[in-house]
Protein backbone atom coordinates (compact mmCIF):
# COMPACT_ATOMS: atom_id res chain seq x y z
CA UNK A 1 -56.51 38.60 -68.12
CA UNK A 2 -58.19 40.48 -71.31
CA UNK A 3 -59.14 37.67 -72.33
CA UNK A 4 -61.48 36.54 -69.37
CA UNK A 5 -62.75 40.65 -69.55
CA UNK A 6 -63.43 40.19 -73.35
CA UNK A 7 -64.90 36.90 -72.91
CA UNK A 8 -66.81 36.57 -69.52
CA UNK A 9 -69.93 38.98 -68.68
CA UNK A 10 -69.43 38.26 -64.69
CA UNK A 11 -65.54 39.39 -65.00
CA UNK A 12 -66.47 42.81 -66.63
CA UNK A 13 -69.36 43.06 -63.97
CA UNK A 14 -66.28 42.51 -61.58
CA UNK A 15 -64.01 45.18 -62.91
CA UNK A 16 -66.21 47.56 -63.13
CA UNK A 17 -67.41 47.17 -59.44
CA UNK A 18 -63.93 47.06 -58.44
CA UNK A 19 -63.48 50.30 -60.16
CA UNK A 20 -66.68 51.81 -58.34
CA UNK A 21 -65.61 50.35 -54.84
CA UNK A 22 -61.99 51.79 -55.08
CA UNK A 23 -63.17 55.39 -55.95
CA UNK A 24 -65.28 54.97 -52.33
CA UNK A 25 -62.37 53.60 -50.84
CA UNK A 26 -60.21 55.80 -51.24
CA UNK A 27 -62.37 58.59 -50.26
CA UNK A 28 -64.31 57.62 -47.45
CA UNK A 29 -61.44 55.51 -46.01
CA UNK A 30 -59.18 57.87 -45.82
CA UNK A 31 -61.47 59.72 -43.92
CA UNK A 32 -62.43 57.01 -41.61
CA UNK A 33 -58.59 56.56 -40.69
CA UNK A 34 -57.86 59.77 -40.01
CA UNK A 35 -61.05 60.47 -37.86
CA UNK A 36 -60.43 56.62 -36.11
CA UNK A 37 -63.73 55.14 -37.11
CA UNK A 38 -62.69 52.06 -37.64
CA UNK A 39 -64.41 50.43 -35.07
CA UNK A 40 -67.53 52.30 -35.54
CA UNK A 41 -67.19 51.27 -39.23
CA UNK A 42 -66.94 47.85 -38.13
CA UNK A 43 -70.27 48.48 -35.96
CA UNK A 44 -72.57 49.66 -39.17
CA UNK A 45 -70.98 46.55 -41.65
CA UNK A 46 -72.42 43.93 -39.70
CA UNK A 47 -75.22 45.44 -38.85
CA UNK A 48 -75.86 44.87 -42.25
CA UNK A 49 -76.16 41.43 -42.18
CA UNK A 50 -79.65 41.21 -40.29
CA UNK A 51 -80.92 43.52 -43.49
CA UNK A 52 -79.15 40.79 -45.21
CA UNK A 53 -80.93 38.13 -43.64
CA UNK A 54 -84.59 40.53 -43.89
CA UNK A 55 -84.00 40.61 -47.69
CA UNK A 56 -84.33 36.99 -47.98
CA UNK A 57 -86.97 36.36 -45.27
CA UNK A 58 -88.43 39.21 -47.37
CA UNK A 59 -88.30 37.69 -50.74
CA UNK A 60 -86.54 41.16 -51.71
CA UNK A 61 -82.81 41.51 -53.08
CA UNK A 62 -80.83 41.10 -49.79
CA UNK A 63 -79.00 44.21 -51.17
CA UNK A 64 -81.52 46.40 -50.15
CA UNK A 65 -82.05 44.82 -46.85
CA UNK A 66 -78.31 45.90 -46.38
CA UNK A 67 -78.55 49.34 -47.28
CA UNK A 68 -81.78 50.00 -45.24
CA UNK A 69 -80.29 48.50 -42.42
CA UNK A 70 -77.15 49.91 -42.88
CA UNK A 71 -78.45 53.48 -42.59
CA UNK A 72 -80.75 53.11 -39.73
CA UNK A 73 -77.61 51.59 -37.90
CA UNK A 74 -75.77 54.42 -39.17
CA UNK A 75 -78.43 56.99 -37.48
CA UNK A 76 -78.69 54.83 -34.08
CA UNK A 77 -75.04 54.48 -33.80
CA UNK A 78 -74.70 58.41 -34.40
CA UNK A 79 -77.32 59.48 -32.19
CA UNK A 80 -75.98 57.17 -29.19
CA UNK A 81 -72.60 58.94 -29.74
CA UNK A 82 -74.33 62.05 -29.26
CA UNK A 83 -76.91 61.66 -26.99
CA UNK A 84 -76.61 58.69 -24.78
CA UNK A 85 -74.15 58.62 -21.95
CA UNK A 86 -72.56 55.73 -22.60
CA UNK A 87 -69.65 54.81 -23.70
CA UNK A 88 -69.90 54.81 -27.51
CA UNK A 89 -67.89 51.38 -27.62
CA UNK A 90 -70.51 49.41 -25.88
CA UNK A 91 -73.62 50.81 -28.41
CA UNK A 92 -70.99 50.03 -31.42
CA UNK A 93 -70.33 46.56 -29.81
CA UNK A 94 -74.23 45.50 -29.17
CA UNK A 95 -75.09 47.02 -32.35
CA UNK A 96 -72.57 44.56 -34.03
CA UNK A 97 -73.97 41.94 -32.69
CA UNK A 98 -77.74 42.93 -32.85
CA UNK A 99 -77.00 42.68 -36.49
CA UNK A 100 -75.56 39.18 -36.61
CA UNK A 101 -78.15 37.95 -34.00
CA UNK A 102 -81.12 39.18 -36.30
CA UNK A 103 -79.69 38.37 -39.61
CA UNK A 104 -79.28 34.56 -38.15
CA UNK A 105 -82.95 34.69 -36.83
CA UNK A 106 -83.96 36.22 -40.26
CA UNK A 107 -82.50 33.36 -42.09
CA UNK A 108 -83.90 31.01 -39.94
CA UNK A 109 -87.02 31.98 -40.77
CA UNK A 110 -86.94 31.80 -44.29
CA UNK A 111 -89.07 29.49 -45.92
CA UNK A 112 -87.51 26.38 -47.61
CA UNK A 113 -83.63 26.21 -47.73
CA UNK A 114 -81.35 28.49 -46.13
CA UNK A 115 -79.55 30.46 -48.14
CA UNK A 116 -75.95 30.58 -48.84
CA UNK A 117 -74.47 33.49 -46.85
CA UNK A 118 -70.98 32.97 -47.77
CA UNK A 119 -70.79 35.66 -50.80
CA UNK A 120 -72.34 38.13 -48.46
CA UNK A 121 -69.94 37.19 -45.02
CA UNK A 122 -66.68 37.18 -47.45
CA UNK A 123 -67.49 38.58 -50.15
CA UNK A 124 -67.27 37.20 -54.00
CA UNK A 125 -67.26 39.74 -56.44
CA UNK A 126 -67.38 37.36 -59.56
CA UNK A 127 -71.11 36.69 -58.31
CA UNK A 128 -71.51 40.75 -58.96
CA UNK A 129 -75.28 40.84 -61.13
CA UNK A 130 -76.19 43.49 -63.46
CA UNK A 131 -78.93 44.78 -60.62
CA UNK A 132 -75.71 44.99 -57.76
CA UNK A 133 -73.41 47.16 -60.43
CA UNK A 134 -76.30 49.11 -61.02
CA UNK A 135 -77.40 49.29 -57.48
CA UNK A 136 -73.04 50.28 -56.55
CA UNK A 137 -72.95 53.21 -59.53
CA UNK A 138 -76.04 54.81 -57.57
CA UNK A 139 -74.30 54.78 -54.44
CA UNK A 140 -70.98 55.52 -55.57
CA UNK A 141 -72.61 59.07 -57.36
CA UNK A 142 -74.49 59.38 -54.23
CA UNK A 143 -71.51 59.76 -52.19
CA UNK A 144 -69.32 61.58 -54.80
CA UNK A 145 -72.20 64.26 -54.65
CA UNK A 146 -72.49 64.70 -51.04
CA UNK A 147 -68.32 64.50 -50.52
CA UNK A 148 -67.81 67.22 -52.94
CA UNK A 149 -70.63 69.50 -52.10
CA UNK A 150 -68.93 69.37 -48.34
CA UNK A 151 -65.66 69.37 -49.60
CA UNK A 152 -63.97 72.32 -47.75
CA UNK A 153 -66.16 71.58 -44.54
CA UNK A 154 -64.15 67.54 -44.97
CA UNK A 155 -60.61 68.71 -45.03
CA UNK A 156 -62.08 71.52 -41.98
CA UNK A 157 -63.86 68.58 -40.25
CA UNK A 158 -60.57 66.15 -40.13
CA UNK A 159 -58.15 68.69 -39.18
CA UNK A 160 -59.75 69.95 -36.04
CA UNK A 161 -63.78 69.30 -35.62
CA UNK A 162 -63.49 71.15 -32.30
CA UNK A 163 -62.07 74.40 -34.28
CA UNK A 164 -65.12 73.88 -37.00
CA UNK A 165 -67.29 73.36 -34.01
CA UNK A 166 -65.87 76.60 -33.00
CA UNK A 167 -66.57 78.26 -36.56
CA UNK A 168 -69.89 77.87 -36.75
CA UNK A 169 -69.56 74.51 -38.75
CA UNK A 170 -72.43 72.21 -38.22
CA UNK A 171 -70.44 69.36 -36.82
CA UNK A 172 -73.52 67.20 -35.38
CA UNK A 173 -74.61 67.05 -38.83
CA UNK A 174 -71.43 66.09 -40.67
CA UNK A 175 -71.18 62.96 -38.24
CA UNK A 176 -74.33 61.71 -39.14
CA UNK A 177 -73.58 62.73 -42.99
CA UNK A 178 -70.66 60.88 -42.63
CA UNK A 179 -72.14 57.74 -40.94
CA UNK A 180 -74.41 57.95 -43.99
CA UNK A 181 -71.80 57.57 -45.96
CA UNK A 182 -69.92 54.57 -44.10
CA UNK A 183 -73.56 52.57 -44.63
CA UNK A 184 -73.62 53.17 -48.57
CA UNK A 185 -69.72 52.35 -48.52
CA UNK A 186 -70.47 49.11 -46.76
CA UNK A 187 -73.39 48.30 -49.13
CA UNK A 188 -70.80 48.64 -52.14
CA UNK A 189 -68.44 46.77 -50.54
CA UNK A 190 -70.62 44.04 -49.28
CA UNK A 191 -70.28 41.32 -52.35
CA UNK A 192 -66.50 42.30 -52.87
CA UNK A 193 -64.88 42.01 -49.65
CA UNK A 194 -68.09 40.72 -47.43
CA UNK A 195 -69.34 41.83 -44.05
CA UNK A 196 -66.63 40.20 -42.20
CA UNK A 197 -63.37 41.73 -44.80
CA UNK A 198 -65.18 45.09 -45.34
CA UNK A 199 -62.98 46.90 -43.03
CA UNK A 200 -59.29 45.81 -44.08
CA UNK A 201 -60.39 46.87 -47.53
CA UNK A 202 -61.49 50.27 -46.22
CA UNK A 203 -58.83 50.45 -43.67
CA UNK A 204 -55.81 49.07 -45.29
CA UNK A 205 -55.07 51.42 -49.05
CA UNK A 206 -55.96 54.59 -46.89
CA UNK A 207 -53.75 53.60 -44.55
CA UNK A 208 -51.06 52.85 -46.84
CA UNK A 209 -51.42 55.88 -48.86
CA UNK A 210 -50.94 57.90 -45.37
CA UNK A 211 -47.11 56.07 -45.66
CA UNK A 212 -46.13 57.94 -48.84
CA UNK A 213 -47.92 60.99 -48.30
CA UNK A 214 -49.93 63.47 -45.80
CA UNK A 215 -51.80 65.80 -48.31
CA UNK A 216 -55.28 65.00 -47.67
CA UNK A 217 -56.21 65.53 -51.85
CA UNK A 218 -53.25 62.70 -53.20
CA UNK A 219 -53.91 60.11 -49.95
CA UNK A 220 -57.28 59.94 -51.54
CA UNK A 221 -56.46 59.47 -55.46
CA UNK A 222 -53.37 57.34 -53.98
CA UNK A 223 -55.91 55.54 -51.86
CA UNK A 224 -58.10 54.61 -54.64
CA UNK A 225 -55.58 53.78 -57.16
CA UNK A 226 -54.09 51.24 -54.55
CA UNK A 227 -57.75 49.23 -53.82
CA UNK A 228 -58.22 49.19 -57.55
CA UNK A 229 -54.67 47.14 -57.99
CA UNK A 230 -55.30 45.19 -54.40
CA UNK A 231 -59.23 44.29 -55.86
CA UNK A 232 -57.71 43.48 -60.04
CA UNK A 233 -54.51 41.39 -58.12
CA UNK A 234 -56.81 39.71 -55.71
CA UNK A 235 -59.25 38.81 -58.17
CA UNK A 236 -56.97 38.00 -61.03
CA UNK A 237 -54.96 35.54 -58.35
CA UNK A 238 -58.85 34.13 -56.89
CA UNK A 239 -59.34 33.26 -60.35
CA UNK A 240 -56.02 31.21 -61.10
CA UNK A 241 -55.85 29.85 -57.68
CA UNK A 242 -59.44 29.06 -57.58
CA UNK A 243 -59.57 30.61 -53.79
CA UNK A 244 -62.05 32.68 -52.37
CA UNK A 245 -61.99 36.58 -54.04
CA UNK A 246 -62.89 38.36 -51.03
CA UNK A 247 -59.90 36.43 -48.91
CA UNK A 248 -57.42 36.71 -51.58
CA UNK A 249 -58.54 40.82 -52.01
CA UNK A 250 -57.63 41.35 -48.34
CA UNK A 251 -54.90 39.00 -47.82
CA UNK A 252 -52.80 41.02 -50.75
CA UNK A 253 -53.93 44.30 -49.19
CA UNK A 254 -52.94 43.15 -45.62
CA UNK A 255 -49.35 42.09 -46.83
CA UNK A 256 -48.89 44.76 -49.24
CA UNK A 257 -49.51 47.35 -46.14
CA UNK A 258 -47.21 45.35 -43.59
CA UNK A 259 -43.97 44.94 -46.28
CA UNK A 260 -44.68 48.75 -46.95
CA UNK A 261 -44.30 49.91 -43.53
CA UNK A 262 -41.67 47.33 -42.61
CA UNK A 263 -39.75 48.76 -45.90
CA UNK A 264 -40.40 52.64 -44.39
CA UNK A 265 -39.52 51.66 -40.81
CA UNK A 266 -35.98 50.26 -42.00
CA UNK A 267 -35.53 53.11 -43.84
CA UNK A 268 -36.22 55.25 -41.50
CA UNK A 269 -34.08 53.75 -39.07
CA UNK A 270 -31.19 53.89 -41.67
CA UNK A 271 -31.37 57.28 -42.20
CA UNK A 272 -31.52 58.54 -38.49
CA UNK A 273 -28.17 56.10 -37.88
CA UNK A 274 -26.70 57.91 -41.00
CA UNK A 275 -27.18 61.63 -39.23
CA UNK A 276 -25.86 60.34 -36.25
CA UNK A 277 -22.79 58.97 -38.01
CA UNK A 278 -23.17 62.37 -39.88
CA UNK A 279 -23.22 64.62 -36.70
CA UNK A 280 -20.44 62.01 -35.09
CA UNK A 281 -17.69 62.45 -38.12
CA UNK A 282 -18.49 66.28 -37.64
CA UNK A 283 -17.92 66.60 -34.01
């Protein structure tokens, strides 16, 4: 393993995204688990494939496509939730796929031949360039900015938004912050995990770091510290298996999350049979 980071340019590029995507991960995942976004998470990530499929239609880095379309998603999708009265899982659902639809059109219409969309549908972060690291340490200080500067209004925010509401917090504008922030998340994770695996690798160390503990500070640091070791395994295992990254990412962070709460199920059950054999013997 040091040797490929010593040796290889594209392998450093990949642990240092890897690095970059967990420290998002872990942060705005936990935060989309605990306020059930999941879906609407889902909604915004492939969106991004019609800016995808704009970028090279465009001639422009499909990167950028992404992240524009990301964030107008991001705004639509938060002002339907508002606003419209309609159920909020019908505007997630058509603008899902609205963004498929367009990014297929898009490609179609490129000149010459189509491009290979498989790095951006599943993700390969050994294809990481020097322009997508730089483009992922933009929008990982980005979000570290805004997430601390609304720190206190977070932790407010995911305990009771109806209670901030109540407060005087601005909740209205905290959604759409933090729809913001799902579209730059989804933009970093786009060439590790891919549209389509995006959301188990936001989902899946949040919600395994909710297993061990419920302080909202250590589920994030826990949180990141577990995508880092699912996205170093995953890659490490890609590259001796010579299997897809992305797959091999999510697969281990799938498994890893089902043994753990398998593991903390049996053990819970154990311990409630050994009060009741406790509370028996006593009786």
């Amino acid at each position: 393993m040091l040797n490929l980071i010593q040796n290889y340019q594209f392998f450093q590029n990949a642990i240092i995204a890897s690095f970059l995507a967990s420290i998002v991960c872990g942060i705005i995942g936990v935060i989309v688990v605990e306020k059930k976004l999941i879906l609407m998470s889902g909604g915004i990530a492939h969106t991004a494939y019609g800016g995808v499929g704009l970028g090279y239609m465009l001639s422009i880095n499909p990167m950028l496509g992404a992240l524009g379309f990301s964030i107008i998603s991001s705004f639509f999708i938060g002002f339907a939730n508002h606003k419209a009265k309609v159920n909020k899982d019908i505007i997630i659902a058509l603008f899902w796929s609205l963004g498929m639809a367009l990014g297929i059109l898009f490609i179609s219409l490129t000149p010459g031949y189509p491009p290979d969309m498989n790095s951006y549908l599943f993700g390969n972060i050994l294809s990481v360039t020097t322009f997508d690291l730089q483009l992922v340490l933009i929008l990982t200080i980005i979000i570290l900015v805004i997430f601390f500067v609304f720190y206190n209004d977070w932790k407010s925010y995911l305990f009771d938004d109806t209670w901030a509401k109540v407060i005087g917090m601005k909740t209205n504008l905290i959604d759409y912050i933090l729809l913001i922030l799902i579209a730059l998340t989804v933009v970093i994770l786009l060439r590790i995990a891919g549209i389509i695996l995006t959301i188990a690798l936001l989902t899946a160390p949040a919600a395994l770091s909710k297993l061990f503990t419920n302080k909202f500070k250590m589920r994030m640091i826990l949180s990141s510290i577990i995508s880092f070791i699912f996205c170093i395994g995953g890659l490490y295992l890609s590259y001796l298996l010579n299997i897809p990254s992305g797959a091999c990412i999510i697969i281990l962070a799938v498994s890893f999350y089902f043994i753990s709460l398998l593991i903390k199920s049996l053990l819970i059950s154990k311990d409630l049979k050994s009060k009741e054999k406790k509370q028996i013997q006593d009786n």
